[in-house]
C-alpha atoms as a PDB file:
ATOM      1  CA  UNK A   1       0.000   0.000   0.000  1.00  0.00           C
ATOM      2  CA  UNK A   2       1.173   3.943  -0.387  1.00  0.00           C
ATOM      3  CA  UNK A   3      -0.082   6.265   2.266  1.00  0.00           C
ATOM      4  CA  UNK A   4      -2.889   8.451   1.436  1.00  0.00           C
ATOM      5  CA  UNK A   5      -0.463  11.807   0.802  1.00  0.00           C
ATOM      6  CA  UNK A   6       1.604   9.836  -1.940  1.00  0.00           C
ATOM      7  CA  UNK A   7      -1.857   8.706  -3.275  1.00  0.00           C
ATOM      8  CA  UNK A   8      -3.137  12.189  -3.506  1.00  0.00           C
ATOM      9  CA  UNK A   9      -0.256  13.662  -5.232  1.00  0.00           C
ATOM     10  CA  UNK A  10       0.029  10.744  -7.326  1.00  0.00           C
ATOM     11  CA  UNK A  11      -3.897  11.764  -8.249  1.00  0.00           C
ATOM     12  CA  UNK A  12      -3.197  14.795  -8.954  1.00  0.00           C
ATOM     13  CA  UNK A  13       0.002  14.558 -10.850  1.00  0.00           C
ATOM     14  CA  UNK A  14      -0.927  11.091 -13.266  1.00  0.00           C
ATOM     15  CA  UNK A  15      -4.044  12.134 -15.015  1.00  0.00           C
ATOM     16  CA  UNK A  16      -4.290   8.834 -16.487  1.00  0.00           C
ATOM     17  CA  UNK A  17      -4.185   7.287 -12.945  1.00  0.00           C
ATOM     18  CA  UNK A  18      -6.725  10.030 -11.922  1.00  0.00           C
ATOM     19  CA  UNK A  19      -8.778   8.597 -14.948  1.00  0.00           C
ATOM     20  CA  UNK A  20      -8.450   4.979 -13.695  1.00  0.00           C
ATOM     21  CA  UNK A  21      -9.217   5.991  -9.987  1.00  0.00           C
ATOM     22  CA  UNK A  22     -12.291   7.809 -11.792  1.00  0.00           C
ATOM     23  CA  UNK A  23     -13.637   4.706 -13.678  1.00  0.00           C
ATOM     24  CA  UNK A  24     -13.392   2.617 -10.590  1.00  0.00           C
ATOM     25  CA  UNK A  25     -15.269   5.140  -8.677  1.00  0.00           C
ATOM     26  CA  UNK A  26     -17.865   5.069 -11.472  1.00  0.00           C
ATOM     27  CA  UNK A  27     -18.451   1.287 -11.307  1.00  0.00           C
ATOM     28  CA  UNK A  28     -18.560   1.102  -7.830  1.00  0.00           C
ATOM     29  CA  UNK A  29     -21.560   3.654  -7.383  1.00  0.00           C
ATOM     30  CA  UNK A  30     -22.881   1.731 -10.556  1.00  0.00           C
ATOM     31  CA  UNK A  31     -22.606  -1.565  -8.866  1.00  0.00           C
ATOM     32  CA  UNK A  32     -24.383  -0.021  -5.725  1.00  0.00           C
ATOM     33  CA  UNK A  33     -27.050   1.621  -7.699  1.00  0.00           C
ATOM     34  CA  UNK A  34     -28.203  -1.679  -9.538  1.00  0.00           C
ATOM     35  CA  UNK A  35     -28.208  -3.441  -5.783  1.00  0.00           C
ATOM     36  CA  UNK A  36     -30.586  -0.680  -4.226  1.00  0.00           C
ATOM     37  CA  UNK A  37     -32.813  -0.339  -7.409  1.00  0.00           C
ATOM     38  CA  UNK A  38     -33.204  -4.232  -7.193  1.00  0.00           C
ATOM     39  CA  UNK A  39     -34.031  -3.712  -3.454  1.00  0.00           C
ATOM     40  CA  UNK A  40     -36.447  -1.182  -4.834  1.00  0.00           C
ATOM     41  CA  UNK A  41     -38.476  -3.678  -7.293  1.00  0.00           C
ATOM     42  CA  UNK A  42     -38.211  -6.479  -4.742  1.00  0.00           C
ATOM     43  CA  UNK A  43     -40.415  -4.149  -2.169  1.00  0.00           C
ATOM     44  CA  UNK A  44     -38.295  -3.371   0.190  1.00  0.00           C
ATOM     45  CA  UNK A  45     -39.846  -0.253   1.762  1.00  0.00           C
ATOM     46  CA  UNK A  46     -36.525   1.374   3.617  1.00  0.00           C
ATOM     47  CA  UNK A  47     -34.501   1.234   0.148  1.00  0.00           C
ATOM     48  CA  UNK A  48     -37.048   3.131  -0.967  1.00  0.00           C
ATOM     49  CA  UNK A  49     -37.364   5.892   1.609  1.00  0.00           C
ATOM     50  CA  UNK A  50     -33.587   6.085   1.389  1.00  0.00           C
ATOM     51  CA  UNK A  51     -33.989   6.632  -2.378  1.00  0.00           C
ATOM     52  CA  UNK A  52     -36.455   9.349  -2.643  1.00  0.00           C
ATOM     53  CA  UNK A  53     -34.752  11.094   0.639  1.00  0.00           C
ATOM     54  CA  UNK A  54     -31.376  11.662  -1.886  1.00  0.00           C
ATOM     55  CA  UNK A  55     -33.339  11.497  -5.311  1.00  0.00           C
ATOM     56  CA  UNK A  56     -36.396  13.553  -4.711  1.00  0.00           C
ATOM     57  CA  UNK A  57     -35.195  15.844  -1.880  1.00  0.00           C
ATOM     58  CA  UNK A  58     -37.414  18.880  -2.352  1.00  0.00           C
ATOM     59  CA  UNK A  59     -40.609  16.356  -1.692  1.00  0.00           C
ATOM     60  CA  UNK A  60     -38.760  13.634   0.780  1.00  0.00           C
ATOM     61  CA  UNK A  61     -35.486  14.732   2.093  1.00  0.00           C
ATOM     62  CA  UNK A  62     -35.160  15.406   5.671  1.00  0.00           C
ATOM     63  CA  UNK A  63     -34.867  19.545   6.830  1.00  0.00           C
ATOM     64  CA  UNK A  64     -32.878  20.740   9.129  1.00  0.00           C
ATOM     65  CA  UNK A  65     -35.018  23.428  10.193  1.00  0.00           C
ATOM     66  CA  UNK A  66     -38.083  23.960   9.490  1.00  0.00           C
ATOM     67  CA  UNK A  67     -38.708  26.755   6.494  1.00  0.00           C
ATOM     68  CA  UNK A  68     -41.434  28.211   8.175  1.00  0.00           C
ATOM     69  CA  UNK A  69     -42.641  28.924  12.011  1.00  0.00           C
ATOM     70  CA  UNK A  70     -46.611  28.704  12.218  1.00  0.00           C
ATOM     71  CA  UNK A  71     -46.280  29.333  16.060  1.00  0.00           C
ATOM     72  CA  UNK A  72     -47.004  25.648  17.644  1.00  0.00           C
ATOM     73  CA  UNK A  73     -44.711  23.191  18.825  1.00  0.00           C
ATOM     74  CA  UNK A  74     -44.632  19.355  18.643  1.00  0.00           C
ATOM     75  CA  UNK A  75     -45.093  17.509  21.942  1.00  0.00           C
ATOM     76  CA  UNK A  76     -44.766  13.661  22.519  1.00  0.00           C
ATOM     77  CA  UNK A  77     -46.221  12.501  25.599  1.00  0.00           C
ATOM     78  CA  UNK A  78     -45.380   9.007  27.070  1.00  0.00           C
ATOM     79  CA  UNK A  79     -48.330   6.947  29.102  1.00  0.00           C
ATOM     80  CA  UNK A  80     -47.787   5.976  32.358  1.00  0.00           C
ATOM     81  CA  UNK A  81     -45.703   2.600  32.659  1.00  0.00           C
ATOM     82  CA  UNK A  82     -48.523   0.525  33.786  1.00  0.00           C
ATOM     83  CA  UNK A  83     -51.644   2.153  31.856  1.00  0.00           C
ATOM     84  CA  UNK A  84     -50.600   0.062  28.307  1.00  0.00           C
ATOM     85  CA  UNK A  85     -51.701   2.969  26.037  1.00  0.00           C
ATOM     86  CA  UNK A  86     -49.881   4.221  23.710  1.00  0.00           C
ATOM     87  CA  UNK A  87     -47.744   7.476  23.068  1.00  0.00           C
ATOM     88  CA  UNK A  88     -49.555  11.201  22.373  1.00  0.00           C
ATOM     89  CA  UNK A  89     -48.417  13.626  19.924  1.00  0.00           C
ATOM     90  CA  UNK A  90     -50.056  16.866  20.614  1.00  0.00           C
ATOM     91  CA  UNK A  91     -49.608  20.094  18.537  1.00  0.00           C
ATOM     92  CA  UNK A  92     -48.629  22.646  21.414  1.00  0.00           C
ATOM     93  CA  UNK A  93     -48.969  26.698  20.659  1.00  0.00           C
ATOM     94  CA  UNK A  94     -45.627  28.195  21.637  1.00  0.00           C
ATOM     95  CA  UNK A  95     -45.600  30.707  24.249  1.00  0.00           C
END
């Protein structure tokens, strides 16, 4: 192996290395690709998600912040141990 300074400089110096590194790059996220579209077709539901989060991220990707502030607040509310109910979510106006 070469340490990773000697590979850098050795990217940036062979461009037909560079080009090499490049393809190998290319078939890897190619390779990866066909493996989560095929995860896709056979129904699985979290390749999915994952798929429109980075493809579609306007509609699906997660925000950071929120782009607007309508005033209210998200609360989750956890039952007592021993009532068996399940969790509230309750929309909360911020004071």
């Amino acid at each position: 192996g070469i340490s990773r300074s000697a590979f850098y400089a050795r990217l940036r110096a062979d461009e037909r290395f560079r080009e090499q590194v490049e393809q190998s790059e290319a078939l890897g996220a190619s390779v990866a690709e066909t493996c989560v579209l095929e995860a896709i077709r056979g129904g699985d539901v979290k390749a999915s998600m994952w798929w429109l989060e980075r493809r579609c991220r306007q509609v699906y990707g997660a925000k950071a912040e929120p782009d607007h502030d309508d005033g209210y607040t998200i609360e989750i509310v956890a039952p007592p141990e021993d009532d068996g109910s399940s969790y509230k979510v309750e929309l909360m106006p911020k004071l």
